[in-house]
Each structure stands twice: as C-alpha cells, then as structure tokens.
PDB file of N, CA and C in Angstrom:
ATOM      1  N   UNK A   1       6.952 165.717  58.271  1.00  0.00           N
ATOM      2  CA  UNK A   1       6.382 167.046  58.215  1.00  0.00           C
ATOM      3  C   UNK A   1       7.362 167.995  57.541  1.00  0.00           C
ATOM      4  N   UNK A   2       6.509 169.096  57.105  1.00  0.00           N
ATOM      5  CA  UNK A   2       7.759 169.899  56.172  1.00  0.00           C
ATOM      6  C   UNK A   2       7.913 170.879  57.055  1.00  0.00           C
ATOM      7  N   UNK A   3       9.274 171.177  57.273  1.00  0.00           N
ATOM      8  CA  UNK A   3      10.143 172.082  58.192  1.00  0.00           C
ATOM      9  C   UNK A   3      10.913 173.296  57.487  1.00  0.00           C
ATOM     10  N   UNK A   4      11.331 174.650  58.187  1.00  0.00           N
ATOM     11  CA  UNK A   4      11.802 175.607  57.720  1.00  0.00           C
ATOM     12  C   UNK A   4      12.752 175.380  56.426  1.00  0.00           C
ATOM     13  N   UNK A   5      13.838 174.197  56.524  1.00  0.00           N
ATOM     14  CA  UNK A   5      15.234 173.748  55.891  1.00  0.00           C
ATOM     15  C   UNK A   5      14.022 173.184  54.748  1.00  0.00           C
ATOM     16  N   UNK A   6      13.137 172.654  54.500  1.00  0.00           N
ATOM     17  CA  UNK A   6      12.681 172.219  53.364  1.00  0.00           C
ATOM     18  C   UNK A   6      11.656 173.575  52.625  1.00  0.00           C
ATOM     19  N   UNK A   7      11.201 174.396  53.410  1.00  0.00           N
ATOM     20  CA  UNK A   7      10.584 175.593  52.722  1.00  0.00           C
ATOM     21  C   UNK A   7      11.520 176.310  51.990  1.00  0.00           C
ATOM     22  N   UNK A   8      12.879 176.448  52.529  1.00  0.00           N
ATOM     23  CA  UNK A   8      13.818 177.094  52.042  1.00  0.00           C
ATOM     24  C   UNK A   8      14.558 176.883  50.590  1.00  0.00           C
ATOM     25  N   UNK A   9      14.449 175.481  51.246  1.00  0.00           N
ATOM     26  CA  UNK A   9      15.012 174.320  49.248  1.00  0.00           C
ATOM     27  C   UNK A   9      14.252 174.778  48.207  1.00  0.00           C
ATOM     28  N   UNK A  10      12.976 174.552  48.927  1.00  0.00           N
ATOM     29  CA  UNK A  10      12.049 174.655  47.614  1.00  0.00           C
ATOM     30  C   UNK A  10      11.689 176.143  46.860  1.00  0.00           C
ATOM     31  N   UNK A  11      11.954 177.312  47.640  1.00  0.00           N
ATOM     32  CA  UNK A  11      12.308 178.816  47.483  1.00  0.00           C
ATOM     33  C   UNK A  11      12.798 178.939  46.318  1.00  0.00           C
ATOM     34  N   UNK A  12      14.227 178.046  47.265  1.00  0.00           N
ATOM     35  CA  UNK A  12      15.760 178.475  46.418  1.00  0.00           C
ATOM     36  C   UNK A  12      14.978 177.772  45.372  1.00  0.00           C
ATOM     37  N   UNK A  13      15.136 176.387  44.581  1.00  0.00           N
ATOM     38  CA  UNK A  13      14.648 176.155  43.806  1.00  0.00           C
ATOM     39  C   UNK A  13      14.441 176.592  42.972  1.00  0.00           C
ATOM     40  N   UNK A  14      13.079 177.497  42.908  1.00  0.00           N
ATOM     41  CA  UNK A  14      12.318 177.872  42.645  1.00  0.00           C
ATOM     42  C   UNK A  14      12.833 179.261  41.862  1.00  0.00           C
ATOM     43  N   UNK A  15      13.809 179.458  42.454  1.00  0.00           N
ATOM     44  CA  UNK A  15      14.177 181.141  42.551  1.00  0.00           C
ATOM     45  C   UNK A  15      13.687 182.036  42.765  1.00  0.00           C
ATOM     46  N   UNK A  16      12.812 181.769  44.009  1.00  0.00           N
ATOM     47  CA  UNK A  16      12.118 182.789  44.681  1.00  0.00           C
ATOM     48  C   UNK A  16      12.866 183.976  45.450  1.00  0.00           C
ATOM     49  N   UNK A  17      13.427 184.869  45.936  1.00  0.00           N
ATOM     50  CA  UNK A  17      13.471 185.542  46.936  1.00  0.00           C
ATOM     51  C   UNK A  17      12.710 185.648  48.131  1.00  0.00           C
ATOM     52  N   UNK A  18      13.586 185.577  49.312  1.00  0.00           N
ATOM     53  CA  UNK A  18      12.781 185.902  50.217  1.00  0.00           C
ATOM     54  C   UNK A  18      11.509 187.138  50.501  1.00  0.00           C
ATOM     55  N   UNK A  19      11.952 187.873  49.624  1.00  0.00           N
ATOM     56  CA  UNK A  19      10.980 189.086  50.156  1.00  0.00           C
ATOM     57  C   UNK A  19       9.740 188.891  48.507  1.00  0.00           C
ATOM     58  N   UNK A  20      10.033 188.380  47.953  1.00  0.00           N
ATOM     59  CA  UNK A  20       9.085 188.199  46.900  1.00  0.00           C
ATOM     60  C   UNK A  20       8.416 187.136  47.187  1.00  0.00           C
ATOM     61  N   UNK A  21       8.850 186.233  48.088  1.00  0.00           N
ATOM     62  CA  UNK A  21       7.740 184.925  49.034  1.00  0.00           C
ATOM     63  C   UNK A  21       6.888 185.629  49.632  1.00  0.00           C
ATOM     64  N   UNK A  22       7.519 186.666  50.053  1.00  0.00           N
ATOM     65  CA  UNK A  22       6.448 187.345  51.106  1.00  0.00           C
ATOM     66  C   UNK A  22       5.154 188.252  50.678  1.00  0.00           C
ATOM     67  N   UNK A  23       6.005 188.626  49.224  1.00  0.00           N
ATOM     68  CA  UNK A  23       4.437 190.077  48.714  1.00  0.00           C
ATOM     69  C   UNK A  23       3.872 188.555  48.055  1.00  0.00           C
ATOM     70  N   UNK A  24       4.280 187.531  47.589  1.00  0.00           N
ATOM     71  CA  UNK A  24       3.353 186.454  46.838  1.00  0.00           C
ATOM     72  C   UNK A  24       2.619 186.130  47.844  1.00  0.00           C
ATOM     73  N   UNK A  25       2.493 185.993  49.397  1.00  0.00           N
ATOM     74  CA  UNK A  25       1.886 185.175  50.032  1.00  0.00           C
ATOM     75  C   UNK A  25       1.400 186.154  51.366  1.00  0.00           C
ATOM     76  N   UNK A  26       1.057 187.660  50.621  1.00  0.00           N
ATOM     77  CA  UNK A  26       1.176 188.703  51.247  1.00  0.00           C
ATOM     78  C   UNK A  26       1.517 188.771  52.813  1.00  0.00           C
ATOM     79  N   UNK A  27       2.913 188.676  53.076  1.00  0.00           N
ATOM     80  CA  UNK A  27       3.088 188.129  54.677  1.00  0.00           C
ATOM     81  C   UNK A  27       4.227 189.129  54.407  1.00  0.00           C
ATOM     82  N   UNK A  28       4.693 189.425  56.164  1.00  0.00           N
ATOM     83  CA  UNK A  28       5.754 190.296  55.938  1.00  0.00           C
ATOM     84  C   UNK A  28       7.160 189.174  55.809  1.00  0.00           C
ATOM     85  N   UNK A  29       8.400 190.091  55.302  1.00  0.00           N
ATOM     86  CA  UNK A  29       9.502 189.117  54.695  1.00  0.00           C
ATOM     87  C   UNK A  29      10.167 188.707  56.004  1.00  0.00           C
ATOM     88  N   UNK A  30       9.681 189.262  57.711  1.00  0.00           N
ATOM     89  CA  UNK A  30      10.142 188.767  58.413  1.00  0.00           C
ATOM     90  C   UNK A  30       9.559 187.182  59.033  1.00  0.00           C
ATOM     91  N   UNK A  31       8.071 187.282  58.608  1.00  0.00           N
ATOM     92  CA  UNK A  31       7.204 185.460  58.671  1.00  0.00           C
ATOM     93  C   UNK A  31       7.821 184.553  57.694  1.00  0.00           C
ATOM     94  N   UNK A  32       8.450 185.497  56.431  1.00  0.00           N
ATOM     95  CA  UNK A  32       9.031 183.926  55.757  1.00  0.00           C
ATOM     96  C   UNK A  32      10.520 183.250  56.736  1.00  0.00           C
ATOM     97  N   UNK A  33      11.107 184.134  56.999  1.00  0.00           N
ATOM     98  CA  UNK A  33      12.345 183.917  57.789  1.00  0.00           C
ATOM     99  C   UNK A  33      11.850 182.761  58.822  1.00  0.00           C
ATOM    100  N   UNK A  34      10.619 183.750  59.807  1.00  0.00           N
ATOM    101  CA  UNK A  34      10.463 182.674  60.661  1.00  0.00           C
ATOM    102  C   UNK A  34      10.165 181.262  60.349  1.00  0.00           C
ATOM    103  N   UNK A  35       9.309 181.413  59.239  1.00  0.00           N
ATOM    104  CA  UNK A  35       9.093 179.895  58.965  1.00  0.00           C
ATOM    105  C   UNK A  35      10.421 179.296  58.602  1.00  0.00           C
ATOM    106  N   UNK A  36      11.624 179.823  57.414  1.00  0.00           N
ATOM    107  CA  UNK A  36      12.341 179.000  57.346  1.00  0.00           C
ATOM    108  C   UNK A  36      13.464 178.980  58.436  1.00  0.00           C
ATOM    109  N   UNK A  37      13.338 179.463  59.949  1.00  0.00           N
ATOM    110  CA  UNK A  37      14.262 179.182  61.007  1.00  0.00           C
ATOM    111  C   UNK A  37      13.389 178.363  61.712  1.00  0.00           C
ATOM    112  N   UNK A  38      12.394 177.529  61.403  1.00  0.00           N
ATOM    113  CA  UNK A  38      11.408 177.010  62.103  1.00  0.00           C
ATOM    114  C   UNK A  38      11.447 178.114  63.770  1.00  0.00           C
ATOM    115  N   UNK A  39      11.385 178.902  63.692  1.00  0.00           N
ATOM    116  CA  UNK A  39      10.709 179.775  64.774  1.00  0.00           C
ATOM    117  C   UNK A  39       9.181 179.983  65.000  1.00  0.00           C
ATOM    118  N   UNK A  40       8.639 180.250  63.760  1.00  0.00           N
ATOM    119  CA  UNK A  40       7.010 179.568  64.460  1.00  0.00           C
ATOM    120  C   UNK A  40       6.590 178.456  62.758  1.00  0.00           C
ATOM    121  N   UNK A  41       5.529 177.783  63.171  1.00  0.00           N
ATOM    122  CA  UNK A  41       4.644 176.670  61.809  1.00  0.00           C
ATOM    123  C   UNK A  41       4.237 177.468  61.169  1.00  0.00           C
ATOM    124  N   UNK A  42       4.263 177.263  59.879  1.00  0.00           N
ATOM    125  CA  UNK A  42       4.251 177.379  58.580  1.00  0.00           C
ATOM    126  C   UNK A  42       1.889 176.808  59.121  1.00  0.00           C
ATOM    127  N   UNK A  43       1.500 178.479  58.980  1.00  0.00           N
ATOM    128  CA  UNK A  43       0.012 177.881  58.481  1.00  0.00           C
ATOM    129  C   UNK A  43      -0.400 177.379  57.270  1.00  0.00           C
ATOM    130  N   UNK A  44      -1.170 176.508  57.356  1.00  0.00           N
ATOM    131  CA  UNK A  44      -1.428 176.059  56.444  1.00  0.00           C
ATOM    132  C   UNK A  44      -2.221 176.551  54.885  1.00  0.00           C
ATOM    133  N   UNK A  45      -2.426 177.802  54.958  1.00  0.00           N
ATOM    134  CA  UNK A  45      -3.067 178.701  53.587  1.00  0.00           C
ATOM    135  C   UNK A  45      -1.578 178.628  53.061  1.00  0.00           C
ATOM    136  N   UNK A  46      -0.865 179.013  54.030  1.00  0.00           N
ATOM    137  CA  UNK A  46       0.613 179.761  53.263  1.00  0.00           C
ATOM    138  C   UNK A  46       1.392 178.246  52.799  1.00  0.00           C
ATOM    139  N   UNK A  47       1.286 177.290  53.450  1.00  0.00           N
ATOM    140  CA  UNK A  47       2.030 175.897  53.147  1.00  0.00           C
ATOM    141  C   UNK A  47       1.333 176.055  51.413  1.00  0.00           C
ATOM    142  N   UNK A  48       0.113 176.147  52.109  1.00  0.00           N
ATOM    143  CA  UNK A  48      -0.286 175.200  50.700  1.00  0.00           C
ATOM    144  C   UNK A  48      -0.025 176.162  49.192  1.00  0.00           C
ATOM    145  N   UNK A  49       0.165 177.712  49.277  1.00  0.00           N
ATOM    146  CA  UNK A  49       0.264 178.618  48.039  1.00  0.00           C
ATOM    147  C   UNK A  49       1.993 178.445  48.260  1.00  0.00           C
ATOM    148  N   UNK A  50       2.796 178.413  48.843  1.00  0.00           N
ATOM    149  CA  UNK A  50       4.313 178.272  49.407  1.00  0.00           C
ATOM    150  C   UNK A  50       4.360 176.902  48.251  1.00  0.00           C
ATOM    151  N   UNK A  51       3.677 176.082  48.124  1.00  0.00           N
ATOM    152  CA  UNK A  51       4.384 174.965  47.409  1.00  0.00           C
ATOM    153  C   UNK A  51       3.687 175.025  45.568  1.00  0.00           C
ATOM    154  N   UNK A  52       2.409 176.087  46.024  1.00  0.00           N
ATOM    155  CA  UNK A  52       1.885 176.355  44.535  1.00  0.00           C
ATOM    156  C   UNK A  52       3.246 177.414  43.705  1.00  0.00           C
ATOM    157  N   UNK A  53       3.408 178.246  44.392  1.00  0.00           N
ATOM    158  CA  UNK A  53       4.795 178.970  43.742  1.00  0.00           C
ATOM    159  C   UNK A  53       5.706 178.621  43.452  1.00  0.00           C
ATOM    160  N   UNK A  54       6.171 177.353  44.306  1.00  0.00           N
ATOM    161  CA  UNK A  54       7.370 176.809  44.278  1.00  0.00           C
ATOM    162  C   UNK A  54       7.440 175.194  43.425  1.00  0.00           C
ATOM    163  N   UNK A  55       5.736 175.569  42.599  1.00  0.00           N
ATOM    164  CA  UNK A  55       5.987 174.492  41.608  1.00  0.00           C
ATOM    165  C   UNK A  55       6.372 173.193  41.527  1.00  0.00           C
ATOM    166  N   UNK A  56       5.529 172.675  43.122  1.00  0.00           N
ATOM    167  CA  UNK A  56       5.223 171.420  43.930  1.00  0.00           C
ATOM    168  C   UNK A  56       4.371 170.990  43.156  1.00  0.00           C
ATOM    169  N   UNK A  57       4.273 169.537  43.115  1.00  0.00           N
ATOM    170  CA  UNK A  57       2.969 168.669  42.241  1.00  0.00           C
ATOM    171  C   UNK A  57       2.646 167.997  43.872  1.00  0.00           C
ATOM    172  N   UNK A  58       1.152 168.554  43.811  1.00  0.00           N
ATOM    173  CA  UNK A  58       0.761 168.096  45.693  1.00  0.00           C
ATOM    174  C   UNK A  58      -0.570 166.949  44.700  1.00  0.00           C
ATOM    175  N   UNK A  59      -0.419 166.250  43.616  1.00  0.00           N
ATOM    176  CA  UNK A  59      -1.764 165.952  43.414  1.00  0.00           C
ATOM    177  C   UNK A  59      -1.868 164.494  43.829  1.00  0.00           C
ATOM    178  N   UNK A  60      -0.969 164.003  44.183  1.00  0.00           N
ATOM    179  CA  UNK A  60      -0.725 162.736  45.035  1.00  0.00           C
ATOM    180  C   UNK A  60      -1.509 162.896  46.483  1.00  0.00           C
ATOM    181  N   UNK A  61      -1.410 163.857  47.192  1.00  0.00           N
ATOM    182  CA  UNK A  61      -1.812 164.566  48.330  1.00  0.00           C
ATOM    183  C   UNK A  61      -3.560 164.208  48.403  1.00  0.00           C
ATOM    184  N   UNK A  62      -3.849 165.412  47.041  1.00  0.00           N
ATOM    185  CA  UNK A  62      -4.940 165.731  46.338  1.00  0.00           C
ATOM    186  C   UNK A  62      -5.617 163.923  46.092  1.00  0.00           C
ATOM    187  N   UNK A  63      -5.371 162.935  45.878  1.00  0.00           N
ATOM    188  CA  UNK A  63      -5.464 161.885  45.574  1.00  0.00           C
ATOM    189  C   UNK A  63      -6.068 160.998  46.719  1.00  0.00           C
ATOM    190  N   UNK A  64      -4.939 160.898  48.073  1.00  0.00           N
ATOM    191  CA  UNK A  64      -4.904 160.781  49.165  1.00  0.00           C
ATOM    192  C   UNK A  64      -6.474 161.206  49.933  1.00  0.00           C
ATOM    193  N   UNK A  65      -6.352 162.529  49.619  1.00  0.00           N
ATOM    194  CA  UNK A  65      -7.735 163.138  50.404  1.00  0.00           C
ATOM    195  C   UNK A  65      -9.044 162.297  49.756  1.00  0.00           C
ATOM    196  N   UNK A  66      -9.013 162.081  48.789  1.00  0.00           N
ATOM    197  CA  UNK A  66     -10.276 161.781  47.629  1.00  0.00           C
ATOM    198  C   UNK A  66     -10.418 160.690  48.201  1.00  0.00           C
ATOM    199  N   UNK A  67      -9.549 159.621  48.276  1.00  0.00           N
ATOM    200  CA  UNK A  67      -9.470 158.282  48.677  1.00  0.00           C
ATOM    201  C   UNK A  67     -10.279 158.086  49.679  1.00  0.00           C
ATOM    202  N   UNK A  68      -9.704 159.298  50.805  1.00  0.00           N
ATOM    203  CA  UNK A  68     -10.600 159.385  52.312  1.00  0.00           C
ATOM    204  C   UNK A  68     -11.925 158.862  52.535  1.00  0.00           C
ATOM    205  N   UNK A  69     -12.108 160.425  51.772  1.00  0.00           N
ATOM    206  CA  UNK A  69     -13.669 161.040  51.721  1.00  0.00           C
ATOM    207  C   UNK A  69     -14.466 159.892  51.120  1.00  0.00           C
ATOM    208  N   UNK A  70     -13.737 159.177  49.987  1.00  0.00           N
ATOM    209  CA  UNK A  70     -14.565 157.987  49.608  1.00  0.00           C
ATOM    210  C   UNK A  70     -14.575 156.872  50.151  1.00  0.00           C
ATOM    211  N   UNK A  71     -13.965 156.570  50.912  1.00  0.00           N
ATOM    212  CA  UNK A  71     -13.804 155.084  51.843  1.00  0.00           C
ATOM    213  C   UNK A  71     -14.728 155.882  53.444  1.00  0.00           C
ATOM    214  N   UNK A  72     -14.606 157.425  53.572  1.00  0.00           N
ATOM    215  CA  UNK A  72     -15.880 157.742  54.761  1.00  0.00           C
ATOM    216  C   UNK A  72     -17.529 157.809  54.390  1.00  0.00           C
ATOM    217  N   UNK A  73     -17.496 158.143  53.337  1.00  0.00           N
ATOM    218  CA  UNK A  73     -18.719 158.207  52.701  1.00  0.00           C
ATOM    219  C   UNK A  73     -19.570 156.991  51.878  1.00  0.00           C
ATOM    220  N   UNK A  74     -18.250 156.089  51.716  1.00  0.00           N
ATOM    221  CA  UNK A  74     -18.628 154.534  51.462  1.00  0.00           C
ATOM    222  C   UNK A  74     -18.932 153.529  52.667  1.00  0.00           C
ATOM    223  N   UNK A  75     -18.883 154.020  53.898  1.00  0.00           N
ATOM    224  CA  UNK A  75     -19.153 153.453  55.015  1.00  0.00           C
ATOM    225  C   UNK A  75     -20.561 153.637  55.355  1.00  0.00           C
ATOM    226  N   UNK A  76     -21.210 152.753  54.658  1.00  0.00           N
ATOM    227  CA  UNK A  76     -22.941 152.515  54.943  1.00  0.00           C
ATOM    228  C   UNK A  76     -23.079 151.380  56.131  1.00  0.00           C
ATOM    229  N   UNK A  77     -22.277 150.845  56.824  1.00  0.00           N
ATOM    230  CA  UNK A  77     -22.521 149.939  58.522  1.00  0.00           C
ATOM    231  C   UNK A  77     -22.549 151.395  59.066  1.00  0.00           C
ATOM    232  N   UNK A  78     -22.638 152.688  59.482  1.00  0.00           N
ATOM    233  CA  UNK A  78     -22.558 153.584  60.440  1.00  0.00           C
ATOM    234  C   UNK A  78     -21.672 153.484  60.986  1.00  0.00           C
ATOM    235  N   UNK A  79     -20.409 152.500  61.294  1.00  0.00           N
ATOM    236  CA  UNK A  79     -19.300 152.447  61.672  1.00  0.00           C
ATOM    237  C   UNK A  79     -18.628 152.925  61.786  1.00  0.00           C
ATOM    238  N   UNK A  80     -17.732 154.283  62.540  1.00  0.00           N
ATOM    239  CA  UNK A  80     -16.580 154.547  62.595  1.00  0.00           C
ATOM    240  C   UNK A  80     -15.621 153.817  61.988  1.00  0.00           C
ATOM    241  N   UNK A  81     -14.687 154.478  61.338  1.00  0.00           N
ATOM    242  CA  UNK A  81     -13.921 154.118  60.691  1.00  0.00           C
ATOM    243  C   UNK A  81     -12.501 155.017  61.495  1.00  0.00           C
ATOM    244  N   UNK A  82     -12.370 155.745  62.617  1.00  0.00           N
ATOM    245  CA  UNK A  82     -11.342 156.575  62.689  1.00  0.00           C
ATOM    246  C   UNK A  82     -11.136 156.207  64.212  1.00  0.00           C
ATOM    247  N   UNK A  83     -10.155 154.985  64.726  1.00  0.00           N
ATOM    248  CA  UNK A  83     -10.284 154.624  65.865  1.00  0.00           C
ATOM    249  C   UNK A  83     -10.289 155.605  67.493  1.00  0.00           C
ATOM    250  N   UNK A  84     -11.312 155.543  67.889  1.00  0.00           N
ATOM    251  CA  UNK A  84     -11.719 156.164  68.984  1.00  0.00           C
ATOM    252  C   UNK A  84     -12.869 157.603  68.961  1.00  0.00           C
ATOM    253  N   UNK A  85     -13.454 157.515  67.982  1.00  0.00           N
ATOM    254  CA  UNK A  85     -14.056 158.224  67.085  1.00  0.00           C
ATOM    255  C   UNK A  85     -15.180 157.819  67.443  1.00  0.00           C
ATOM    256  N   UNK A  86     -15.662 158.047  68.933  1.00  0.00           N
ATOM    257  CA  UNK A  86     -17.172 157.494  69.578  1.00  0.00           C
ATOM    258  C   UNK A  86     -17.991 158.916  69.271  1.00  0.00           C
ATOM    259  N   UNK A  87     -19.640 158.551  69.431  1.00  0.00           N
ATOM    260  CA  UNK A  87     -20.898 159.130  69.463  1.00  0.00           C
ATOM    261  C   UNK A  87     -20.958 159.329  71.350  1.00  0.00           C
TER     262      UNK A  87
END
C-alpha cells in the first residue's frame, strides 16, 4: 500500500511543493502533511490525481482492472468467482 514516505518521494520528484499539492488537489496544505506523516489515509480521489501530478504511469493498474471486469463478466456458469461471495 502507498504510505505518507512514498507520497512524499513522488512530490519531491516531481517538484511539487507542498502547498502547491494542496491548491492542485484543492485540499488545505495542512491534509497534504497529514497524508505524508501518515496521520490520516490518503482518499482515494486525491491518491489517484496525487499520482496524475506526480507523473505516475498507473496504466498497468488501469490494465489490472480491465482484466477483472472481463474475467467477471466472462463468467456465464453464474458462479461466483470472489470466494465467499454468496447470494
């Protein structure tokens, strides 16, 4: 899972500023802190524009999901496919 110490890399990186993370992801510059002191989780709108700024390639991710949806939607037995995943 990605944690404060890896939001931070990818910032720096990036050459973001902290307080310019924050008007990009309109949050105040004290939520980016928290996220990168892991003091509270990183939601997930902000994960996911947090790694669009910081010029992450998530399309492996993006790939992953597709795969899903097509191996759930290719399941014509009615079968669960997601163990414990009863009617």
């Amino acid at each position: 899972m990605i944690n404060g110490d890896d939001l931070k890399a990818m910032r720096l990186k990036a050459g973001i500023a902290q307080k310019n993370m924050a008007t990009k992801l309109n949050l105040e510059s004290k939520t980016i802190i928290d996220y990168e002191l892991n003091v509270i989780k990183v939601r997930g709108r902000d994960l996911f524009f947090w790694l669009y700024y910081c010029k992450v390639d998530v399309s492996v991710v993006f790939r992953q999901i597709k795969a899903v949806r097509e191996q759930v939607n290719g399941n014509k037995t009615g079968e669960s496919i997601i163990k414990g995943d009863e009617e």
